[in-house]
Protein backbone atom coordinates (compact mmCIF):
# COMPACT_ATOMS: atom_id res chain seq x y z
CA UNK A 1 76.37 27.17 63.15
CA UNK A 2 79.97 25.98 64.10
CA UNK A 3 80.66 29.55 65.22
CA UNK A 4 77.75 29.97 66.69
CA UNK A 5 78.86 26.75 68.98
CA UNK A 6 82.34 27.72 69.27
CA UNK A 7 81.27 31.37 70.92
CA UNK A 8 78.99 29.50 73.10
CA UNK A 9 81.93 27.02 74.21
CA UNK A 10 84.03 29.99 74.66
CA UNK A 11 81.27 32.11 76.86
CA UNK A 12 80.97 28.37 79.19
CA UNK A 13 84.73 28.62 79.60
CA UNK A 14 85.00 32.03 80.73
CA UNK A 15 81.60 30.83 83.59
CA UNK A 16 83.74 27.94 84.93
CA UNK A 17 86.89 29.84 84.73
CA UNK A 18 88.33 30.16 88.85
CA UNK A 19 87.24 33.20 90.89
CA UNK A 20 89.89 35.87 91.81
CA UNK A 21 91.85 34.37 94.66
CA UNK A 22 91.49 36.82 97.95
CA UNK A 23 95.00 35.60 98.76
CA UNK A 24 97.15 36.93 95.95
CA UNK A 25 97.90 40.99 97.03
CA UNK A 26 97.21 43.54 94.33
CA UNK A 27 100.62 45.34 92.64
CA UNK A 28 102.84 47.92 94.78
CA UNK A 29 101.60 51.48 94.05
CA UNK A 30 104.28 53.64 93.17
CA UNK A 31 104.83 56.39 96.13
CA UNK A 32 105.20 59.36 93.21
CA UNK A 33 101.73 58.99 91.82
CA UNK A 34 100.11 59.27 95.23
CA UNK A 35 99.05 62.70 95.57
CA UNK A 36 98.37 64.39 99.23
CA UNK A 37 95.93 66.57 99.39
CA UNK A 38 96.40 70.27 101.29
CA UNK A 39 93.53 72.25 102.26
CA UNK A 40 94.04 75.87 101.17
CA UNK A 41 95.38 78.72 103.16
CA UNK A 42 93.18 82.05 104.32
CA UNK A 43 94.33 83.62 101.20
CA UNK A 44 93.98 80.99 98.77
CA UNK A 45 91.21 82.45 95.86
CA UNK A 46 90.50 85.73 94.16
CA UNK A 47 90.78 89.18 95.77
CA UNK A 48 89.71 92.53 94.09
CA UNK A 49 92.19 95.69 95.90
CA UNK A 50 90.87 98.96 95.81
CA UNK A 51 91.55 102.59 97.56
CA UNK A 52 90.07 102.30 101.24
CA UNK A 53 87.75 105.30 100.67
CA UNK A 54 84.20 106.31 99.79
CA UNK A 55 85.64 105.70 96.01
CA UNK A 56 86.72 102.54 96.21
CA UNK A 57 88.87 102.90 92.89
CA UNK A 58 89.49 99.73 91.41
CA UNK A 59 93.81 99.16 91.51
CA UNK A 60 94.07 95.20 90.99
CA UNK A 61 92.68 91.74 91.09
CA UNK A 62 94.79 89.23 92.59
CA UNK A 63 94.13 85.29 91.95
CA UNK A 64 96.14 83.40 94.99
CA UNK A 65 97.18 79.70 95.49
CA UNK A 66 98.09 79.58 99.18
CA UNK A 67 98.07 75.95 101.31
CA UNK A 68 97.34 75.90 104.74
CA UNK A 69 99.63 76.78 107.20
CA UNK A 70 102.72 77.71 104.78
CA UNK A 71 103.96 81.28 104.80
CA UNK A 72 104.36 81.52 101.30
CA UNK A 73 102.20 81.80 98.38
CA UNK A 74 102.10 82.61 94.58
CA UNK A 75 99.59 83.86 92.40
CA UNK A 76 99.13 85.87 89.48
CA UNK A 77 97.62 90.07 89.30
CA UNK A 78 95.71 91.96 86.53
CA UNK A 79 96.20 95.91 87.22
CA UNK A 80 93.28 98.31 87.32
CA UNK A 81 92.89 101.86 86.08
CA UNK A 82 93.13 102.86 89.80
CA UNK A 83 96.98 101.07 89.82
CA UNK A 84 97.80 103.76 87.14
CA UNK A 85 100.64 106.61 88.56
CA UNK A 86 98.74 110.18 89.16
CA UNK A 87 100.68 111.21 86.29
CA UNK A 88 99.15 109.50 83.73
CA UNK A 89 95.04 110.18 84.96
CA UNK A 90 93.10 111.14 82.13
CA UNK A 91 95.52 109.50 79.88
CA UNK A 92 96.03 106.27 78.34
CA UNK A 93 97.66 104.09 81.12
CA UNK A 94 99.62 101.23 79.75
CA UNK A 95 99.36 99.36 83.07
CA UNK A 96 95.49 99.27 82.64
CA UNK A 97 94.64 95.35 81.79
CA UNK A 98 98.31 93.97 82.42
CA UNK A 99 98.40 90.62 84.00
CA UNK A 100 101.87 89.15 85.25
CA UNK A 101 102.78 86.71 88.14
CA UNK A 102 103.03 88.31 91.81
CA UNK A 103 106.81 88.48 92.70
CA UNK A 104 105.82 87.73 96.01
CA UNK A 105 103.49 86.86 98.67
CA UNK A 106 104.68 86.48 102.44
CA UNK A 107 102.17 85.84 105.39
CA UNK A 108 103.73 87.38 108.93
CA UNK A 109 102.40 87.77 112.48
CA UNK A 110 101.09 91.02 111.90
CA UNK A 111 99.97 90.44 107.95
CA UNK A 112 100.79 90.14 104.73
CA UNK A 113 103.09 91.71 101.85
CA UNK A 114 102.54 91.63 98.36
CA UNK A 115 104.89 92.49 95.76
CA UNK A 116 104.16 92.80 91.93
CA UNK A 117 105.38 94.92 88.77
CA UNK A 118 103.04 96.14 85.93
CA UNK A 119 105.65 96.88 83.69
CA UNK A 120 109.84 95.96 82.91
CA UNK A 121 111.01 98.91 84.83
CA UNK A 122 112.37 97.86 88.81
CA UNK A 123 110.75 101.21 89.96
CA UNK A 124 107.65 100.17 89.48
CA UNK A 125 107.53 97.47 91.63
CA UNK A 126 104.18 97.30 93.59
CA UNK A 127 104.16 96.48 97.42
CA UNK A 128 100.93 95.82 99.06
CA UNK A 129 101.42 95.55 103.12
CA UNK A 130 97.93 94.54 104.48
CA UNK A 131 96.54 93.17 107.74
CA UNK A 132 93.80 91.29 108.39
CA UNK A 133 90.34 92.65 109.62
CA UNK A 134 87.78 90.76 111.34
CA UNK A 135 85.06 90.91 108.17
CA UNK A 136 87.81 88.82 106.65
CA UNK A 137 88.97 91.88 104.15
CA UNK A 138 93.08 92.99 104.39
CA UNK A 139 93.66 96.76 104.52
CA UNK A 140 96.97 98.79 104.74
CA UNK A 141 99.27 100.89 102.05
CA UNK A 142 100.27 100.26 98.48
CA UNK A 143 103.62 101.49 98.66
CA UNK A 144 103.92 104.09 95.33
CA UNK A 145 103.72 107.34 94.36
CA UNK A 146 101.95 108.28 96.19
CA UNK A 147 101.18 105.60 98.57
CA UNK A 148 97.80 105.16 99.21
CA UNK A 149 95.49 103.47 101.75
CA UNK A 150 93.74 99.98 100.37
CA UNK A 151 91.53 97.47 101.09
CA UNK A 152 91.21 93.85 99.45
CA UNK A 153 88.40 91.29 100.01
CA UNK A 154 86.80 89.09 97.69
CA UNK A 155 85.13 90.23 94.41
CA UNK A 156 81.54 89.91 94.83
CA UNK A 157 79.66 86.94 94.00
């Protein structure tokens, strides 16, 4: 019974206890946890590259983070059969499947380069050079042996 009393006395002291005061300013916010939000560039997203023919051959999926209006952006690839050098068709390609980070992706007035590198050897770097097409796919070259005309667009839904 005395507890019960002393909760109630306790519950009557938090009711009469004084509002918040609308004077008194709530703390500083610390500038470094603020967090600005940029909407993402035209390439930001997934992309799926393939030869610009009636084959379409699969050659790599790219996965882009790209803010608006910035000329750079970074992103990560997985190579394709289709990325695989002529040499190698009908064999086991040990590009197929490989996923890396992009070296490079810079936006210019006329379009875009890409640069990756399925494997530890500099000669293999991969360099897409793509503009951009009113549907809103990229086509242009992969620079390899032997180059080879691509498009990219998004995979579909």
């Amino acid at each position: 019974m005395i507890r019960a009393l002393s909760l109630a006395a306790g519950i009557g002291l938090l009711a009469t206890a004084a509002p918040a005061r609308a004077d008194i300013a709530p703390p500083p916010t610390d500038d470094s946890t603020l967090v600005e939000i940029v909407p993402p560039g035209e390439l930001d997203g997934s992309w799926r590259v393939v030869t610009n023919d009636k084959a379409e051959i699969p050659i790599v999926t790219l996965d882009i983070a790209h803010a608006a209006d910035e000329a750079r952006a970074a992103g990560v690839f997985t190579a394709l059969p289709g990325l695989c050098p002529p040499a190698t068709a009908g064999d086991d390609c040990e590009w197929d499947g490989i996923t890396g980070e992009v070296t490079d992706i810079v936006l210019t007035d006329t379009g875009v380069l890409i640069s990756f590198n399925p494997s530890a050897g500099a000669d293999d770097e991969q360099n897409l050079r793509l503009a951009p097409q009113p549907d809103g796919s990229w086509t242009g070259t992969l620079d390899g042996q032997p180059p080879r005309k691509v498009k990219m667009s998004r995979p579909p839904e």
